[in-house]
N, C-alpha and C. Protein backbone atom coordinates (compact mmCIF):
# COMPACT_ATOMS: atom_id res chain seq x y z
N UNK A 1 300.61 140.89 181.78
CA UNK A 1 300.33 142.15 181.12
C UNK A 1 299.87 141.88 179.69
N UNK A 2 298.99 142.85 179.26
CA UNK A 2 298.64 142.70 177.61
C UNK A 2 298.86 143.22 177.02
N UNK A 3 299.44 143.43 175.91
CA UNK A 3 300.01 144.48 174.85
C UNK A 3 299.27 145.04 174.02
N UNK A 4 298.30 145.54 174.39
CA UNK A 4 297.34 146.67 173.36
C UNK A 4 297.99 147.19 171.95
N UNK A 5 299.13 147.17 172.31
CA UNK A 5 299.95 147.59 170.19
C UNK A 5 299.90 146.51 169.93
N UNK A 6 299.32 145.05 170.10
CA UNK A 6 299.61 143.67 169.22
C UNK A 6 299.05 143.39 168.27
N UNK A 7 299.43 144.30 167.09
CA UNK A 7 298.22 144.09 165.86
C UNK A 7 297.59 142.61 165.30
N UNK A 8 298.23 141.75 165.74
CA UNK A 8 297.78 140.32 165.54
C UNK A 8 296.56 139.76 166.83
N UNK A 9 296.45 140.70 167.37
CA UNK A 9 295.22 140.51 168.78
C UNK A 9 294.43 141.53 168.47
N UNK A 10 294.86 142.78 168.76
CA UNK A 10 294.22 144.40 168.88
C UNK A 10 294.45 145.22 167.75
N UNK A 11 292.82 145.97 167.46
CA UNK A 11 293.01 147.01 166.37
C UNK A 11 291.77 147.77 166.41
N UNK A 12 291.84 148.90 166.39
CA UNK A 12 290.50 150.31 166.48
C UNK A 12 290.24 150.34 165.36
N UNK A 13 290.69 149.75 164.21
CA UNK A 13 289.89 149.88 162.70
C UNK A 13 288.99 148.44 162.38
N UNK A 14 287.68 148.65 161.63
CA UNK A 14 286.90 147.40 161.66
C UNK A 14 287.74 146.53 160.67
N UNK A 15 288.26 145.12 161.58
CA UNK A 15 289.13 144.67 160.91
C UNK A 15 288.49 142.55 161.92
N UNK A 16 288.08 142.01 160.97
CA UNK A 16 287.54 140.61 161.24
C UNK A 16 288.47 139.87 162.10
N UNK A 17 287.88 139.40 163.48
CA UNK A 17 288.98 138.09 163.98
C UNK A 17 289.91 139.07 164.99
N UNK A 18 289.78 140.67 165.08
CA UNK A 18 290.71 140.95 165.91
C UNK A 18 289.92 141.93 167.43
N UNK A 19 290.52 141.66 168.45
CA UNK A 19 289.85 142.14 169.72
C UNK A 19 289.51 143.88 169.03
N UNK A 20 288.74 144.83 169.62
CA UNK A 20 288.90 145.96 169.64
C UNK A 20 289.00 146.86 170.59
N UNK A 21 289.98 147.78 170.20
CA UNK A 21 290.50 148.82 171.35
C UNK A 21 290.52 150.08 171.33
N UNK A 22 290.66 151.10 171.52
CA UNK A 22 290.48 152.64 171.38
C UNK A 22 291.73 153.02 170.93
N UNK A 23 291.30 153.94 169.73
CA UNK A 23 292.60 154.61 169.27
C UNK A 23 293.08 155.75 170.16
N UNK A 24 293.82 156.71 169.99
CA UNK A 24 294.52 158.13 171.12
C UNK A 24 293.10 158.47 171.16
N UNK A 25 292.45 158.82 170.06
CA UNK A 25 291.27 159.76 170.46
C UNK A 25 290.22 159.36 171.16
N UNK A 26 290.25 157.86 171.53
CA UNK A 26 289.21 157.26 172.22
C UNK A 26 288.05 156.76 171.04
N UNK A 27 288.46 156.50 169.71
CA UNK A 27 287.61 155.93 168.90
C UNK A 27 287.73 154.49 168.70
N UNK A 28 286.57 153.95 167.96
CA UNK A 28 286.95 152.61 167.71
C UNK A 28 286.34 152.40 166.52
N UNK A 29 286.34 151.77 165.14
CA UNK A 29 285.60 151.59 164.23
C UNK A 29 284.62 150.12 164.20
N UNK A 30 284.02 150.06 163.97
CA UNK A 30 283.10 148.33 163.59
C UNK A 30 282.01 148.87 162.58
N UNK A 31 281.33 147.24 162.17
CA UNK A 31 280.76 147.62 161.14
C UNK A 31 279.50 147.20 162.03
N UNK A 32 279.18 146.50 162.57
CA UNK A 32 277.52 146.05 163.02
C UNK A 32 277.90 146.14 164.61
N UNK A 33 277.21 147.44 165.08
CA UNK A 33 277.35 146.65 167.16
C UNK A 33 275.65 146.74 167.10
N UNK A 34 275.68 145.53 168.41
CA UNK A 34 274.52 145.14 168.61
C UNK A 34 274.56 145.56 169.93
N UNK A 35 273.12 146.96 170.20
CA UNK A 35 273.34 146.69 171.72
C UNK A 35 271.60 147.34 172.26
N UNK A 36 271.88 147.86 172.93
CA UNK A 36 270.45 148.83 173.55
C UNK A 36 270.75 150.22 173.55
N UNK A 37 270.03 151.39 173.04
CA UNK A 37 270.51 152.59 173.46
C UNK A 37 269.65 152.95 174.75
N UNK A 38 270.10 153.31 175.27
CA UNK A 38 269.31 153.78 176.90
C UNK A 38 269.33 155.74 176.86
N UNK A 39 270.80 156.10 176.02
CA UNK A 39 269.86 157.62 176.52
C UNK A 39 270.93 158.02 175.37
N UNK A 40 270.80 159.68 174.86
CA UNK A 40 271.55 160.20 173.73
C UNK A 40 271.47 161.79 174.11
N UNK A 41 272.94 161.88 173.67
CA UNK A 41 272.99 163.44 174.19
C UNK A 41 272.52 164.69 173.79
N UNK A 42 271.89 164.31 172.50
CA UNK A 42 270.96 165.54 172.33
C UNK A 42 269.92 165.58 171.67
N UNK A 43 268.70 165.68 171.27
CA UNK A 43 267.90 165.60 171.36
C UNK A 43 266.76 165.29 170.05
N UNK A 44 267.20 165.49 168.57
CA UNK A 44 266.73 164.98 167.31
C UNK A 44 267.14 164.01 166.43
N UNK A 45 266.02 163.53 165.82
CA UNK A 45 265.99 162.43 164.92
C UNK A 45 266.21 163.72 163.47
N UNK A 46 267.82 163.24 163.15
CA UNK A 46 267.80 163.82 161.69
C UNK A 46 268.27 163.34 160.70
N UNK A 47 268.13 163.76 159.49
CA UNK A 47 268.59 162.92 158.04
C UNK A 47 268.95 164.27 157.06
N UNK A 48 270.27 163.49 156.54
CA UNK A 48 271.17 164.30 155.44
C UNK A 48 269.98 164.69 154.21
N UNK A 49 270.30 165.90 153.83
CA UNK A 49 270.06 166.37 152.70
C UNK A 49 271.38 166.98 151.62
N UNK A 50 270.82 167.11 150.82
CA UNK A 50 271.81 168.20 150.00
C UNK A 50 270.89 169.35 149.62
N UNK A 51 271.57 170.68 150.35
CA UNK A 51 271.16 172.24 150.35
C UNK A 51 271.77 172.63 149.36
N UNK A 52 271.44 173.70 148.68
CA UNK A 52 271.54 174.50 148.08
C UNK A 52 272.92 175.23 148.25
N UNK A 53 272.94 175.80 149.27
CA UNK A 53 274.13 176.07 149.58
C UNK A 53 274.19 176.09 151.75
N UNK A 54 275.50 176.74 152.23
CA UNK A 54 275.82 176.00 153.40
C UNK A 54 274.75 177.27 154.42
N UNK A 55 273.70 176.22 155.58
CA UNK A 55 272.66 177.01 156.20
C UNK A 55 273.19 176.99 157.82
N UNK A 56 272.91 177.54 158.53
CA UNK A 56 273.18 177.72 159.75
C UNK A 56 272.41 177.06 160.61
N UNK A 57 272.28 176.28 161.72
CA UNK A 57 271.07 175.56 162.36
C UNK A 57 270.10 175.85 162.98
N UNK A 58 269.42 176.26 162.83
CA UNK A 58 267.85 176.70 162.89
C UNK A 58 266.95 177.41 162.09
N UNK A 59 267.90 177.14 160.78
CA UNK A 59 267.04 177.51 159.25
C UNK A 59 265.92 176.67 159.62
N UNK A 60 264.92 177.25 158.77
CA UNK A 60 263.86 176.52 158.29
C UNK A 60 264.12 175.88 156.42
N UNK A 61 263.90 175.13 156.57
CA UNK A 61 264.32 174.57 154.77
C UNK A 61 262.97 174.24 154.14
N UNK A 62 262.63 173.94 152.97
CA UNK A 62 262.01 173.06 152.03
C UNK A 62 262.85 172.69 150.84
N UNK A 63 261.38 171.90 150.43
CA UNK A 63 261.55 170.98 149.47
C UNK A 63 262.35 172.06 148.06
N UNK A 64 263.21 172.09 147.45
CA UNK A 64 263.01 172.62 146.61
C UNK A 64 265.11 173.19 146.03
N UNK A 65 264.75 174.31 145.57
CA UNK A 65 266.04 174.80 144.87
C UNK A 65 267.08 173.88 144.32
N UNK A 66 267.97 174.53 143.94
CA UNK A 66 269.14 173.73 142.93
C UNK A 66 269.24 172.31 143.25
N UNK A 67 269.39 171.76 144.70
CA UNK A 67 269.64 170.67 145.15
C UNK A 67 268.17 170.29 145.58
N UNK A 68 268.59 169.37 146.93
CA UNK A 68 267.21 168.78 147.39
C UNK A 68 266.41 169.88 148.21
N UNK A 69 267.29 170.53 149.27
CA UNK A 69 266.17 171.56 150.04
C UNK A 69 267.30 172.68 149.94
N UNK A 70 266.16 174.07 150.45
CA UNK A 70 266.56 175.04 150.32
C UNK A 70 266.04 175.62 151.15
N UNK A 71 266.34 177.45 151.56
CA UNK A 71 265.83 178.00 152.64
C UNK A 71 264.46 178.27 151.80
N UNK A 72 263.36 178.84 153.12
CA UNK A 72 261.78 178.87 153.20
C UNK A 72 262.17 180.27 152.69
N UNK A 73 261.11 180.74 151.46
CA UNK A 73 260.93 182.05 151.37
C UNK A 73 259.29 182.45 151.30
N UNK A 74 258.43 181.32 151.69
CA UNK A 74 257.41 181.32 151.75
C UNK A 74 256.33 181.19 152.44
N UNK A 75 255.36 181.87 153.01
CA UNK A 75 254.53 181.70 153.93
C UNK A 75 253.69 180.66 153.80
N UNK A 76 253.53 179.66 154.81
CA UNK A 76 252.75 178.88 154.93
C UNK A 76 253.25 177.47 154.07
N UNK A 77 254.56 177.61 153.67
CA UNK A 77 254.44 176.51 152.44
C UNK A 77 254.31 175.20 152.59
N UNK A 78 253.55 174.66 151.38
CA UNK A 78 253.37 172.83 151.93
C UNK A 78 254.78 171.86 151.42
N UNK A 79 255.79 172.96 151.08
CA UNK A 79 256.86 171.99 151.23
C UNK A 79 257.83 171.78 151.84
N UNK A 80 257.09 172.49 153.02
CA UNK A 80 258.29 172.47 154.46
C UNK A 80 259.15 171.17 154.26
N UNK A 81 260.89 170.76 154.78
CA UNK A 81 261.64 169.75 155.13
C UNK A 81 261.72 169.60 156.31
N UNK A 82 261.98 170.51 156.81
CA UNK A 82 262.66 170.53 158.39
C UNK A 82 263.41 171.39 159.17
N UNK A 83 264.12 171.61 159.73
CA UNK A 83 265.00 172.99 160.37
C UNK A 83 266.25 172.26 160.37
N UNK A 84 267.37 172.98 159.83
CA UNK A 84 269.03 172.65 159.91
C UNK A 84 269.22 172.07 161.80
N UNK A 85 269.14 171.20 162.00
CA UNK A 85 269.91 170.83 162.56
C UNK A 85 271.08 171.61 163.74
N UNK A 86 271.32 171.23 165.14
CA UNK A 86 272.44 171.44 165.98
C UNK A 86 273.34 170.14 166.40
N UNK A 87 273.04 169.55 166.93
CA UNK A 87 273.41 168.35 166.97
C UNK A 87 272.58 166.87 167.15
N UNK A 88 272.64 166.68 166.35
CA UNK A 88 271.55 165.52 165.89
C UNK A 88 271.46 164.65 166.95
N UNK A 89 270.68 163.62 167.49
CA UNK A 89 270.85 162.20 168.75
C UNK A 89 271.27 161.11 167.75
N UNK A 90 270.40 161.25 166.60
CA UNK A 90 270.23 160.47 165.42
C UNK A 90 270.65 160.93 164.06
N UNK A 91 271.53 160.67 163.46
CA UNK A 91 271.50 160.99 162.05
C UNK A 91 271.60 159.71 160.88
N UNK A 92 270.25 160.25 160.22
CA UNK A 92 270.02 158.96 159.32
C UNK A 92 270.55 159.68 157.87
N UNK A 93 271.02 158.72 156.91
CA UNK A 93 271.57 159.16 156.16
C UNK A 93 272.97 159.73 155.85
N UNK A 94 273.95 159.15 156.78
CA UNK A 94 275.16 159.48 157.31
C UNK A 94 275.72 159.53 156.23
N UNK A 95 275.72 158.72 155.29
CA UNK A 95 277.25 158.68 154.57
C UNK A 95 276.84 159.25 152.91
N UNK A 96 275.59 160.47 153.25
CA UNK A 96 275.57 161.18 151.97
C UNK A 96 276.81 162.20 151.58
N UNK A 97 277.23 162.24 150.17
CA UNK A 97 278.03 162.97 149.79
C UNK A 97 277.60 163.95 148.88
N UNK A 98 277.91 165.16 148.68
CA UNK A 98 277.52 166.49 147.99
C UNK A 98 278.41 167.71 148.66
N UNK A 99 277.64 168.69 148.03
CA UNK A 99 278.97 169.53 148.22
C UNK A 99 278.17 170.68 149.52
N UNK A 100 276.75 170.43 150.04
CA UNK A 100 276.52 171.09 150.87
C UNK A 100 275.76 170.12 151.84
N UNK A 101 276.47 169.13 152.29
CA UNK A 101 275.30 167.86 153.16
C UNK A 101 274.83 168.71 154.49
N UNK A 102 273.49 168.75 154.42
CA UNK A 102 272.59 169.46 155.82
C UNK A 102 272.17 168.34 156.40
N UNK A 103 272.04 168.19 157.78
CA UNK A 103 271.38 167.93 158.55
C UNK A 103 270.16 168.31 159.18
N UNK A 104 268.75 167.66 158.23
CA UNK A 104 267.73 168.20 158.82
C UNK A 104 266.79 167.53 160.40
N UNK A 105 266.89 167.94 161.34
CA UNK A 105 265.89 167.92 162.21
C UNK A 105 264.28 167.71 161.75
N UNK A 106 264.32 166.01 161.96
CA UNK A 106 262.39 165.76 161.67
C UNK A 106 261.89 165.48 162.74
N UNK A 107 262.09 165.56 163.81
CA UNK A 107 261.72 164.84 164.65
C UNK A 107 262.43 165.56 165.75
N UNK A 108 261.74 166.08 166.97
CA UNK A 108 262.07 166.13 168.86
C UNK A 108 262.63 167.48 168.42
N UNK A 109 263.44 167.70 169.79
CA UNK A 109 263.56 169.49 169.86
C UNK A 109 265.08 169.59 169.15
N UNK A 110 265.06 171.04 168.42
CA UNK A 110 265.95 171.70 168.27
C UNK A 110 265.80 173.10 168.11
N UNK A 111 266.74 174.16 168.44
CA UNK A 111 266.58 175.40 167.94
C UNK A 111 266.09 175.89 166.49
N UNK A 112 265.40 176.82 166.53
CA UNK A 112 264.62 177.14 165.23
C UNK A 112 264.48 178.59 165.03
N UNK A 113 264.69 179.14 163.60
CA UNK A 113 264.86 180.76 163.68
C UNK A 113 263.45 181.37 163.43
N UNK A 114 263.40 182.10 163.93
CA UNK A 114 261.84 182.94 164.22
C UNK A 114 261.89 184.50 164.18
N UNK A 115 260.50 184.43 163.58
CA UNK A 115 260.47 185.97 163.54
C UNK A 115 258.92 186.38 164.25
N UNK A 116 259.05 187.77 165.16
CA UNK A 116 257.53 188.11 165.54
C UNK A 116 257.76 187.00 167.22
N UNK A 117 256.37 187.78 168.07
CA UNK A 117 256.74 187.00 169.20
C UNK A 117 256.12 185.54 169.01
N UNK A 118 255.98 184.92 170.10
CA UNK A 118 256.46 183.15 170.15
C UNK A 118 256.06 182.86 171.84
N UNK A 119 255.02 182.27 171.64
CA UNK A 119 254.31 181.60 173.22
C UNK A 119 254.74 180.22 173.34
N UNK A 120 255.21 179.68 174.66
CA UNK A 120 255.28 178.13 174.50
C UNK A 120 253.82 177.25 174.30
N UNK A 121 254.06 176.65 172.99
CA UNK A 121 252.84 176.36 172.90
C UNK A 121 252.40 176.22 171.27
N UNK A 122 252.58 177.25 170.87
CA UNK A 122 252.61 177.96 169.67
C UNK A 122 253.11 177.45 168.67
N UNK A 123 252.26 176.92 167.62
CA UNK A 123 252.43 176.15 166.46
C UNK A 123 253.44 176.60 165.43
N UNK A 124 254.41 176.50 165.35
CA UNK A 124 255.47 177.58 163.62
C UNK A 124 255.51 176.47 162.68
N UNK A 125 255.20 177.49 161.52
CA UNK A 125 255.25 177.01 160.33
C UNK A 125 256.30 177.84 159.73
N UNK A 126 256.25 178.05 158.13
CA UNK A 126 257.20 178.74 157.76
C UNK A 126 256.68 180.30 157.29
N UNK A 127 257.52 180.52 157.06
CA UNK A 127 257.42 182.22 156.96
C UNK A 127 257.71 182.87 155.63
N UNK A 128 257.25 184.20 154.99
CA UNK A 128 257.92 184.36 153.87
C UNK A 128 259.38 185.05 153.85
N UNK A 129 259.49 185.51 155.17
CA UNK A 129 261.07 185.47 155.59
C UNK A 129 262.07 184.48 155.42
N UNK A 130 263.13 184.58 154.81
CA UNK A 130 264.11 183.57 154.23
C UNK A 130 264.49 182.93 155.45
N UNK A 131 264.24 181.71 155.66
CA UNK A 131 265.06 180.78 156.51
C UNK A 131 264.30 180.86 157.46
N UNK A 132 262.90 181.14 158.07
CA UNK A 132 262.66 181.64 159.27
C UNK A 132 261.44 180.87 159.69
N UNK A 133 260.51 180.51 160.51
CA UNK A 133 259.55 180.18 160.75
C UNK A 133 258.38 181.19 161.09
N UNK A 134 257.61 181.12 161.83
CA UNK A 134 256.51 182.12 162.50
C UNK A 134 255.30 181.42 163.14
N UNK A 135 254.79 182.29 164.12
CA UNK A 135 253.78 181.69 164.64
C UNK A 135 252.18 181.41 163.84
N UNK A 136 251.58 180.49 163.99
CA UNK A 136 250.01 180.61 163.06
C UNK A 136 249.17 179.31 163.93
N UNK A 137 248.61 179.98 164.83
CA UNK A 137 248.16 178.39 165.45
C UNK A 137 246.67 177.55 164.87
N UNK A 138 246.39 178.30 163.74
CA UNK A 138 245.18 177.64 163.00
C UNK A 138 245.97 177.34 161.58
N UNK A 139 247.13 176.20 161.45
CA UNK A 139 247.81 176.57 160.02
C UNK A 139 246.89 175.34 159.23
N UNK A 140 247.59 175.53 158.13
CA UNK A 140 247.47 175.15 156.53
C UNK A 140 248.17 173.34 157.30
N UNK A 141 247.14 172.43 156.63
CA UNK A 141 247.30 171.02 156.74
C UNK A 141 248.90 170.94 155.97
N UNK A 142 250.04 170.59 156.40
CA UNK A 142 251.07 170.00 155.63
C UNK A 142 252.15 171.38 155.71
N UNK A 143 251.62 172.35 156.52
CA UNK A 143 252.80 173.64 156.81
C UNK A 143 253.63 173.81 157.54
N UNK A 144 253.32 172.72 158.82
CA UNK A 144 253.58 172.91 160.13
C UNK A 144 255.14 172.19 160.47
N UNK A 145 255.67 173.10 161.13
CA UNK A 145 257.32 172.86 161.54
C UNK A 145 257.23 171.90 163.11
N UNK A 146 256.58 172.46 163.57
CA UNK A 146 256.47 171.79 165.30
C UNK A 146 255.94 173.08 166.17
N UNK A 147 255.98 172.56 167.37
CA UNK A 147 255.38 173.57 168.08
C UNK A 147 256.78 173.88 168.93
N UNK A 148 256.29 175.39 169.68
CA UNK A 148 257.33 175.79 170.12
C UNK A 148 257.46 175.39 171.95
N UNK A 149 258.89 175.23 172.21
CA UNK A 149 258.88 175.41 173.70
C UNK A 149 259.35 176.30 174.36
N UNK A 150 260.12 177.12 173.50
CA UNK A 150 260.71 178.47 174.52
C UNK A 150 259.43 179.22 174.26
N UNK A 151 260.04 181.07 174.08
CA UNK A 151 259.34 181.97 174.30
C UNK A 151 260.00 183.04 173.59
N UNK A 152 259.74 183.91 173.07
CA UNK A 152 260.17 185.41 172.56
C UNK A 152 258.88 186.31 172.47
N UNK A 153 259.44 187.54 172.88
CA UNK A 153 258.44 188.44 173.18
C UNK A 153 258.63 189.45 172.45
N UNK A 154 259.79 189.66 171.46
CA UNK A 154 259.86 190.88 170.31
C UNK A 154 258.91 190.22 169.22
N UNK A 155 259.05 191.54 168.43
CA UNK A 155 258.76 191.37 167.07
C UNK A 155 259.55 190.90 165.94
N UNK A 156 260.93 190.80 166.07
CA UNK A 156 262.02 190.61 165.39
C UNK A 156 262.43 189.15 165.04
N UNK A 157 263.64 189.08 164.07
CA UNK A 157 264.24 187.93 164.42
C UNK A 157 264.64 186.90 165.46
N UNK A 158 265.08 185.56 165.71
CA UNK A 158 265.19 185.37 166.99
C UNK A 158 265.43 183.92 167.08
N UNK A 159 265.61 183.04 168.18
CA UNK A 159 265.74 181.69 168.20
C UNK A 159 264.69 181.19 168.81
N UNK A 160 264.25 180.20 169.13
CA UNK A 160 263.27 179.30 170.06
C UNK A 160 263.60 177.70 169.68
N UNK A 161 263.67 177.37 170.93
CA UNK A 161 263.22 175.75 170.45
C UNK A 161 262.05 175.28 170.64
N UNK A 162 261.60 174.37 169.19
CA UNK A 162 260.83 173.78 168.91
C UNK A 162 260.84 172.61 168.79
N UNK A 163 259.97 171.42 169.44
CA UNK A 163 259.25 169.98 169.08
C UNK A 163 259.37 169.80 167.32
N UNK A 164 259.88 169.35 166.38
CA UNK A 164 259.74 169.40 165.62
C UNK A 164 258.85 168.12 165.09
N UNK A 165 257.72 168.68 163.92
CA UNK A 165 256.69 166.88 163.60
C UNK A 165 255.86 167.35 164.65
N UNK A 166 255.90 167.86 165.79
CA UNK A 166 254.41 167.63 166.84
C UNK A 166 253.19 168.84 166.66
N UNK A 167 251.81 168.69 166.05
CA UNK A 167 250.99 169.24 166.41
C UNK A 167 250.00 169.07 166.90
């Protein structure tokens, strides 16, 4: 039998020279694993910012306000960042500290807030609606959020997911 409590063999914190094992919660700490990723459970490449203040995930952000990004209050703008984030596949920039760290979505699908209807297909950029995107499929070079893959058929507020980076 092996004694998994043998702190002189086994330990779930990154600690040199000792086997590693899962703590209760099923964690383990290390500092370098070397391996292959083959698949990830959800679906964007994202990186920490510091917002302005705390955004909900499928803001639209830019470049700009008190901190690094802030919500879009502008149509068409060329300083789009990215959309807040749901759950990242990837998050680069992990171990930023501030007092509002966002997770922006640059990359692959995530939910995105929209206003007005929405074809799959359909290019969004940003909007002069706070936080929001919109459709424009002839946009402004450097405006563009991603294209969309759902659908909405109001005029209103709303969600869709979008490809984010693809036009």
């Amino acid at each position: 039998a092996v004694d998994l409590t043998d702190t002189a063999i086994f330990t779930s914190t990154n600690t040199a020279s000792r086997a590693v094992v899962r703590d209760g919660s099923g964690n383990f700490a290390a500092n370098i694993i070397t391996g292959t990723a083959t698949a990830a459970r959800y679906a964007d490449l994202a990186e920490n910012y510091l917002a302005d203040k705390p955004y909900e995930p499928g803001t639209v952000v830019v470049i700009g306000g008190s901190a690094e990004v802030t919500e879009v209050t502008k149509q068409n703008s060329p300083a789009i960042a990215g959309v807040v984030s749901t759950n990242p596949a990837h998050l680069m920039n992990s171990g930023l500290e501030g007092e509002h760290v966002t997770a922006l979505a640059l990359q692959g699908r995530t939910p995105c807030k929209v206003i007005g209807p929405v074809e799959k297909g359909d290019i969004i950029v940003t909007s002069a609606e706070a936080g929001y995107g919109m459709v424009d499929n002839n946009p402004v070079i450097g405006t563009v959020i991603g294209k969309a893959v759902g659908t909405k058929d109001d005029d209103g507020h709303g969600i869709v997911e979008v490809v984010v980076g693809r036009v």
